[in-house]
C-alpha atoms as a PDB file:
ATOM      1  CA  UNK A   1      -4.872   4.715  11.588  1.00  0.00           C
ATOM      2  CA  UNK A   2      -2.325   2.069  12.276  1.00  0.00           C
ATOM      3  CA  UNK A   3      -0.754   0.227   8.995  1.00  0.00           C
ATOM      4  CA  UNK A   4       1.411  -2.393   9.173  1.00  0.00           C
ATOM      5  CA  UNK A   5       4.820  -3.100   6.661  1.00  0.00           C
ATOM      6  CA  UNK A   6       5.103  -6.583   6.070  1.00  0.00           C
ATOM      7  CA  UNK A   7       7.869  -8.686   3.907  1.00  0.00           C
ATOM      8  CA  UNK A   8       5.865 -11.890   2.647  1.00  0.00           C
ATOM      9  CA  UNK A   9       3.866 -12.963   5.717  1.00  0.00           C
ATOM     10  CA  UNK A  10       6.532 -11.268   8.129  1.00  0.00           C
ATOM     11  CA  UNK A  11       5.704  -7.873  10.421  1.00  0.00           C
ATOM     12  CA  UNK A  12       8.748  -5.948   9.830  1.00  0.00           C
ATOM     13  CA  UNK A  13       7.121  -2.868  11.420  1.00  0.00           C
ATOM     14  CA  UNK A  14       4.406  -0.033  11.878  1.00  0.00           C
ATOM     15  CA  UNK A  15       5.645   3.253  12.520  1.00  0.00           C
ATOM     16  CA  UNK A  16       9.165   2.219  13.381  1.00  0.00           C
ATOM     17  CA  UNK A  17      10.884   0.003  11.288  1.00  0.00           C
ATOM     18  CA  UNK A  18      13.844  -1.972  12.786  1.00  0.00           C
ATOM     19  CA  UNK A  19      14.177  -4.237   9.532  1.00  0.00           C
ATOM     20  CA  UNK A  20      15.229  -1.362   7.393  1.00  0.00           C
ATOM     21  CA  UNK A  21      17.774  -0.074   9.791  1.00  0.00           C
ATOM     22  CA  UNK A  22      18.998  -3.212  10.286  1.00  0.00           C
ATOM     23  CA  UNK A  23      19.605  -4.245   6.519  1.00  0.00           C
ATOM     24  CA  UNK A  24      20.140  -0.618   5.030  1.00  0.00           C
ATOM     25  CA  UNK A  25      23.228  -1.647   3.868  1.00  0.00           C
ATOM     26  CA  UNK A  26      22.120  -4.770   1.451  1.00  0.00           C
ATOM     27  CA  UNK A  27      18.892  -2.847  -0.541  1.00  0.00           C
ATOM     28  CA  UNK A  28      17.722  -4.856  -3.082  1.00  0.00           C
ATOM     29  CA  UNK A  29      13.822  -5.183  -4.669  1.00  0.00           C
ATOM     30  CA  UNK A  30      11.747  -7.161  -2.509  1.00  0.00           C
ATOM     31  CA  UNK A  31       8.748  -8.149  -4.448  1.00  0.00           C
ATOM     32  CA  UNK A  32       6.674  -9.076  -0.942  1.00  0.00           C
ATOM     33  CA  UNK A  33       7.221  -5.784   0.872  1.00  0.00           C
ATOM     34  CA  UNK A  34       3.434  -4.693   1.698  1.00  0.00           C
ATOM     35  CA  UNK A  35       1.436  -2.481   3.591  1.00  0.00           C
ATOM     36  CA  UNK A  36      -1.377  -3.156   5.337  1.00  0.00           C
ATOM     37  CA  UNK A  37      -3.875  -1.642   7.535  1.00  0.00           C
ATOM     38  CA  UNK A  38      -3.393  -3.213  10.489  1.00  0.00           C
ATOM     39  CA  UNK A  39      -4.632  -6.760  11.033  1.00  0.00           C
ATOM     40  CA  UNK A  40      -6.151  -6.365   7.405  1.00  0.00           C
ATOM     41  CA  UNK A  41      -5.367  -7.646   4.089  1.00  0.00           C
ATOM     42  CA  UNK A  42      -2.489  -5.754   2.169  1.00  0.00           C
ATOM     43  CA  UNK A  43      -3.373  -2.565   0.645  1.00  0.00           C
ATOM     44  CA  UNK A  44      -3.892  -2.524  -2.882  1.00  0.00           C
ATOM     45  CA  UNK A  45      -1.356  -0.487  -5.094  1.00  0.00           C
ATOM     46  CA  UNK A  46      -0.308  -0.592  -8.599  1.00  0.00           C
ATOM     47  CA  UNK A  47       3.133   0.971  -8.528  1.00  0.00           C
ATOM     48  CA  UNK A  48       4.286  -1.033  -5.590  1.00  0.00           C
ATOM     49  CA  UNK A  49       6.124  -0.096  -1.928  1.00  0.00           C
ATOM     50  CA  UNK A  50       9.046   1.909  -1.846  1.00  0.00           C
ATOM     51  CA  UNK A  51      11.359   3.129   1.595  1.00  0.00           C
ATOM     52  CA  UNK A  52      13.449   5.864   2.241  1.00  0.00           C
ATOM     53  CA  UNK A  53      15.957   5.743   4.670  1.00  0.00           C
ATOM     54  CA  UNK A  54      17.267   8.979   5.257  1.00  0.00           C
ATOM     55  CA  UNK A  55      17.848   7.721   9.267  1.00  0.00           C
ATOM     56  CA  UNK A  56      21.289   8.018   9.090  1.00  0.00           C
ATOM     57  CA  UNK A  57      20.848  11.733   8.962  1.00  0.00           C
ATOM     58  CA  UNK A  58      17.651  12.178  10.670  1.00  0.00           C
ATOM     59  CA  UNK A  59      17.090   9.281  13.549  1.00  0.00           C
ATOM     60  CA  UNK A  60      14.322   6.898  13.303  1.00  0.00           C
ATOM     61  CA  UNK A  61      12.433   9.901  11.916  1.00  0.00           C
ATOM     62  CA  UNK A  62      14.088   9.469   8.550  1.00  0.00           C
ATOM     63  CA  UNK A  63      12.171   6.692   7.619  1.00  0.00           C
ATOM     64  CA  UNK A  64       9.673   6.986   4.670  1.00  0.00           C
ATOM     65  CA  UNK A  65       7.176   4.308   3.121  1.00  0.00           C
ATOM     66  CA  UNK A  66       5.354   5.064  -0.118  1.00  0.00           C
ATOM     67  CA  UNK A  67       2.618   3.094  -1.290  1.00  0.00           C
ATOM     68  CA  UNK A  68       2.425   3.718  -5.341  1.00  0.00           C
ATOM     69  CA  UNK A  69      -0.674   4.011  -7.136  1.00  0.00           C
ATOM     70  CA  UNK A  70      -3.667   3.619  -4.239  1.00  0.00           C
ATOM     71  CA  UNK A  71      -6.732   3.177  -6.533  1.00  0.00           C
ATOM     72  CA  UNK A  72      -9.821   5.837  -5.961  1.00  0.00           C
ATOM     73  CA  UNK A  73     -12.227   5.483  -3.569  1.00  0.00           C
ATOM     74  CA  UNK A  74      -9.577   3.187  -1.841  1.00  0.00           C
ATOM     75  CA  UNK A  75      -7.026   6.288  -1.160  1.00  0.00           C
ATOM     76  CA  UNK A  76      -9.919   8.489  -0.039  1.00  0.00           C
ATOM     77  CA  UNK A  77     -11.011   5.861   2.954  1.00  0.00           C
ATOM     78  CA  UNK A  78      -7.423   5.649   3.726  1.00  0.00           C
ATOM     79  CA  UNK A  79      -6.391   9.067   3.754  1.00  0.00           C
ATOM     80  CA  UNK A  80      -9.162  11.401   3.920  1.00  0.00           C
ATOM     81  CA  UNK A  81      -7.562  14.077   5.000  1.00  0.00           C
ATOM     82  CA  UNK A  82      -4.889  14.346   2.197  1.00  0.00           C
ATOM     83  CA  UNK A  83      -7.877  14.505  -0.139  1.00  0.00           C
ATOM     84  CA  UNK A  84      -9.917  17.284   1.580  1.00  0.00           C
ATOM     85  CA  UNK A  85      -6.660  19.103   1.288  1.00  0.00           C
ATOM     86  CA  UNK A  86      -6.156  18.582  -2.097  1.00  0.00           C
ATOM     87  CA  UNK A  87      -9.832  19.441  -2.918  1.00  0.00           C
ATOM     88  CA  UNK A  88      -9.103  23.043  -0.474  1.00  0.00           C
ATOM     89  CA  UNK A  89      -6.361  24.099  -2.910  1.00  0.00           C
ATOM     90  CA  UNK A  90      -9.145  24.379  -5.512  1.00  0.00           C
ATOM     91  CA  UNK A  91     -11.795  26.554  -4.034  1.00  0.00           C
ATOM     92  CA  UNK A  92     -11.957  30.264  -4.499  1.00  0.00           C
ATOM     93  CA  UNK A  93     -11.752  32.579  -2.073  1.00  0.00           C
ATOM     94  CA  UNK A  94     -15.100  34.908  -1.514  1.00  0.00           C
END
């Protein structure tokens, strides 16, 4: 699945971000960062958007995005894969 990371009605990027590399050295709190799926609406989250930028030390690679507090069933459309492995740490073995 494709998102896209958007500052108010602005693509900033997808996988690679050019934006943050760009202005890593004037981080402030920007109220209209989003993520979307791509060409959809902006994916709801209570604790807001969050990136770490660790590129210096590890290449375009180094870039994180966390989208805070995904609300359930939501997450589990998104990602269903991190939730069947969640749900696999919990069975018992035979």
């Amino acid at each position: 699945m494709r998102f896209e990371i958007k500052l108010g009605n602005e693509i900033i990027g997808f996988s690679e971000l050019p934006y943050c590399i760009e202005h890593r050295d004037s981080w402030i709190t920007i109220p209209e960062l989003t993520v979307s799926v791509a060409g959809g609406a902006p994916i709801e989250c209570s604790g807001g958007v969050q990136i770490n930028d660790f590129s210096p030390e590890l290449g375009v690679e180094g870039l994180e995005i966390y989208i805070n507090g995904i609300p359930y069933p939501y997450y589990a459309e998104l990602f269903p894969h991190h939730v069947e492995a969640y749900k696999k740490q919990f069975k018992r073995k035979s």
